[in-house]
Structures are given as structure tokens and as C-alpha cells.
Protein backbone atom coordinates (compact mmCIF):
# COMPACT_ATOMS: atom_id res chain seq x y z
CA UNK A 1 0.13 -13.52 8.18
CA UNK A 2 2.85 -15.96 9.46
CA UNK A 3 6.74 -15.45 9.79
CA UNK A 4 8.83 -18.26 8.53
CA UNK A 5 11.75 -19.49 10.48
CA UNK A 6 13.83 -20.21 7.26
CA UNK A 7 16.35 -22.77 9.87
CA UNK A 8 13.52 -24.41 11.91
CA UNK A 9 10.16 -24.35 9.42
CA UNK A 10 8.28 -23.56 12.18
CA UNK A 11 5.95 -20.36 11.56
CA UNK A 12 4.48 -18.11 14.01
CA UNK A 13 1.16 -15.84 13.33
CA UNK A 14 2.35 -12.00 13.11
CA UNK A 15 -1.23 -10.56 12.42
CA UNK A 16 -4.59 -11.21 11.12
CA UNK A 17 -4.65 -9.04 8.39
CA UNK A 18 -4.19 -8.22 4.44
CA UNK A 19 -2.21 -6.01 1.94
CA UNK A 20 1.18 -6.68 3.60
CA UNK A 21 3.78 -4.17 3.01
CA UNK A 22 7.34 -4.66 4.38
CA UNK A 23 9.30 -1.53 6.08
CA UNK A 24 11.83 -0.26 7.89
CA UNK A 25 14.25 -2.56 6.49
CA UNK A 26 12.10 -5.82 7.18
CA UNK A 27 11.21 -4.60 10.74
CA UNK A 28 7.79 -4.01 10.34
CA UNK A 29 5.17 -5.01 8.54
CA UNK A 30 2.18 -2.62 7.43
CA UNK A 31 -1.14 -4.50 7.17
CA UNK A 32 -4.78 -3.58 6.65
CA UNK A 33 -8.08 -4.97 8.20
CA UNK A 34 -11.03 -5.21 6.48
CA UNK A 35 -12.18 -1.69 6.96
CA UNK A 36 -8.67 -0.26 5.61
CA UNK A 37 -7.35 0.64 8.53
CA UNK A 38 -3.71 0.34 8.76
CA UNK A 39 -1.14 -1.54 11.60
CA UNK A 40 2.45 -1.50 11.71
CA UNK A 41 3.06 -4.81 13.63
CA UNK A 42 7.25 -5.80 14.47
CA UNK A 43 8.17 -8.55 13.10
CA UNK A 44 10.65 -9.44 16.44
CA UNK A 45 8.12 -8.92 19.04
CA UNK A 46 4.84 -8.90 17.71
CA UNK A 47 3.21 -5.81 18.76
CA UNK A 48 0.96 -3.85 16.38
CA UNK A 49 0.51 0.11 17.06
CA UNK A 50 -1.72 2.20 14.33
CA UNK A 51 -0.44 3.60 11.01
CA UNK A 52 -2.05 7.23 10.66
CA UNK A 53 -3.00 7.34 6.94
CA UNK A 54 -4.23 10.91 6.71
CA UNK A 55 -7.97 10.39 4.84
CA UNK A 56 -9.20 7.62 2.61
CA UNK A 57 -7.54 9.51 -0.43
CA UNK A 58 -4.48 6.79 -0.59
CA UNK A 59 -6.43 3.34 0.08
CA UNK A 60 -4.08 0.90 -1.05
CA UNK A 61 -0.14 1.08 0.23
CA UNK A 62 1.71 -1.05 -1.73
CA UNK A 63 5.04 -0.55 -0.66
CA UNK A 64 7.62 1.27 1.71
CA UNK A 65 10.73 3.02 0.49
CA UNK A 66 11.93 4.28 3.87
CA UNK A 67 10.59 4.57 7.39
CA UNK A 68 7.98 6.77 7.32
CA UNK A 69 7.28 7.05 3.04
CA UNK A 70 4.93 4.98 1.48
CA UNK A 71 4.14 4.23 -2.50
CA UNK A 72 0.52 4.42 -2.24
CA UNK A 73 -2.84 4.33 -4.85
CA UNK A 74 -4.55 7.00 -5.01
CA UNK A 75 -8.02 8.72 -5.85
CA UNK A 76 -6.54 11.26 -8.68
CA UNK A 77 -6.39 15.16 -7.01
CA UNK A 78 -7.98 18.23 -8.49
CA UNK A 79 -4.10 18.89 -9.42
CA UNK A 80 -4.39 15.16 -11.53
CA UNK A 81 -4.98 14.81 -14.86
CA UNK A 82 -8.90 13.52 -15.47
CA UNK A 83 -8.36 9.69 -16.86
CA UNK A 84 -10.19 6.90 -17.92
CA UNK A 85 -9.50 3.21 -18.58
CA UNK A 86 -9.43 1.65 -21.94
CA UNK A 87 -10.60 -2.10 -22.87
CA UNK A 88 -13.47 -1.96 -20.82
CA UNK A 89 -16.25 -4.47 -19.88
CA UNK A 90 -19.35 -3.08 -21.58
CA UNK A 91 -21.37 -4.18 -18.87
CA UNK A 92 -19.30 -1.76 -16.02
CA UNK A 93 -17.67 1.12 -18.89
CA UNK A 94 -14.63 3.11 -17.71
CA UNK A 95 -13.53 3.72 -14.39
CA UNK A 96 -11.47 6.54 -13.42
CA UNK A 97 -7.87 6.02 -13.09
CA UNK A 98 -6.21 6.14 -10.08
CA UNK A 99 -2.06 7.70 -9.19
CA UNK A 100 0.93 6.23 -7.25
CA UNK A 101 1.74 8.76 -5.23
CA UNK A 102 5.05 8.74 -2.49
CA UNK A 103 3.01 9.57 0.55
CA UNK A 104 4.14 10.36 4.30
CA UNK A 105 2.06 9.48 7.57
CA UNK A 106 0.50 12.21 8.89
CA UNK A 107 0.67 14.38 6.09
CA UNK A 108 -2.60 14.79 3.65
CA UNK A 109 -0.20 15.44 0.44
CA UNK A 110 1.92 13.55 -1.42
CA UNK A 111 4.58 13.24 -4.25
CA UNK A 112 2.83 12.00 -7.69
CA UNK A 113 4.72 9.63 -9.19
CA UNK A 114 2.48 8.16 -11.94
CA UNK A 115 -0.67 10.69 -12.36
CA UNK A 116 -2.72 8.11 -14.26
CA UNK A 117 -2.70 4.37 -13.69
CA UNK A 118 -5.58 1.26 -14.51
CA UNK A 119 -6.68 0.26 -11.27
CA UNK A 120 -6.19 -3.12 -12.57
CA UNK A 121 -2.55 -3.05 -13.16
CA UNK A 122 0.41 -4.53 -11.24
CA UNK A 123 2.67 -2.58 -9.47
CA UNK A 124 5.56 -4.17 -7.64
CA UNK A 125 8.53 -1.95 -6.17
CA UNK A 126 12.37 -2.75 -5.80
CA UNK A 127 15.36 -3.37 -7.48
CA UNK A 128 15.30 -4.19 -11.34
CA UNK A 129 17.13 -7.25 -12.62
């Protein structure tokens, strides 16, 4: 991943990496490596420390509401409805669906905010026009 000098077009590499998510305000950005483990790298200086995602339950973040919150995918809990996708390929069948949950680092729980989601949908987050 690059930042963008909007003034000068020049762009500098932030971090080797995938699944950006933008926090703190535009501070940080959260990104994975190819084993799913997460970095929180600032955007002014550079420097990456660790992002403690409690378990592989939540392996996709997809976005940040606050500092330490993140909108996350999520393997469905015994407290989770049992779902399965619709308009399948007949070769692969259904596939369980997944939740968007509001998780926190450090913390194995989180807030369920959709309990049963197509792994192959779009989700964006942010303000509605």
C-alpha cells in the first residue's frame, strides 16, 4: 500500500500488505498479511505494531468506527442463527453464512450487527448519501 501526496503526486510505500482498513480518524491503517495476521501501521511515520484480534473467529475487518472497534466478518456463534446461502453453484452447494459483528481488540466477544450475511456480498461502511 502507498500514501498519495494529493499536492506533490509523489507516493510513498506504507506497508506490504492487504485488506486495508482506515482508523483512528485516518491515522492508522489496519492491514493483513497473508496468514491474517493483523498490523496497525501510522500513516505519518510509518511504523507498524500488531493488532491483537482475539482468535480466528472474526477473519475479515472491514472497517473501523472508532479507535479500538472494528466491523468485522464473522464465523456465526452458537448464539447465531444456523444460515445458508441461496443461488448456489451446484458444483460447491451452500455455504454457511457468516455475521458482521462490532468487535473490540482484545476481547473474544462482540456486538452482532447482521446475524446472517452471504459471504459473497459487499459491505462498505460510512455515511449514506
Amino acid at each position: 500500500m502507498f500514501v498519495l501526496d494529493l499536492q506533490t503526486g509523489s507516493e510513498t510505500l506504507l506497508a506490504l500488505g492487504w485488506q486495508p482498513v482506515i482508523a483512528n480518524g485516518g491515522e492508522t491503517v489496519v492491514v493483513a498479511d497473508s496468514e491474517g495476521h493483523y498490523r496497525a501501521v501510522a500513516v505519518a511515520s510509518g511504523k507498524a505494531a500488531a493488532v491483537p484480534v482475539s482468535g480466528t473467529a472474526c477473519p475479515r475487518l472491514t472497517a473501523s468506527p472508532s479507535a479500538d472497534v472494528f466491523l468485522a466478518w464473522c464465523r456465526p456463534t452458537s448464539d447465531d442463527p444456523v444460515a445458508f446461502t441461496e443461488r448456489n453453484s451446484p458444483l460447491i452447494g451452500a455455504r454457511r453464512m457468516m455475521t458482521l459483528k462490532l468487535v473490540r481488540l482484545n476481547h473474544a466477544e462482540g456486538q452482532t450487527v447482521v446475524s446472517a450475511i452471504d459471504p459473497r456480498a459487499a459491505v462498505s461502511f460510512g455515511v449514506a448519501r
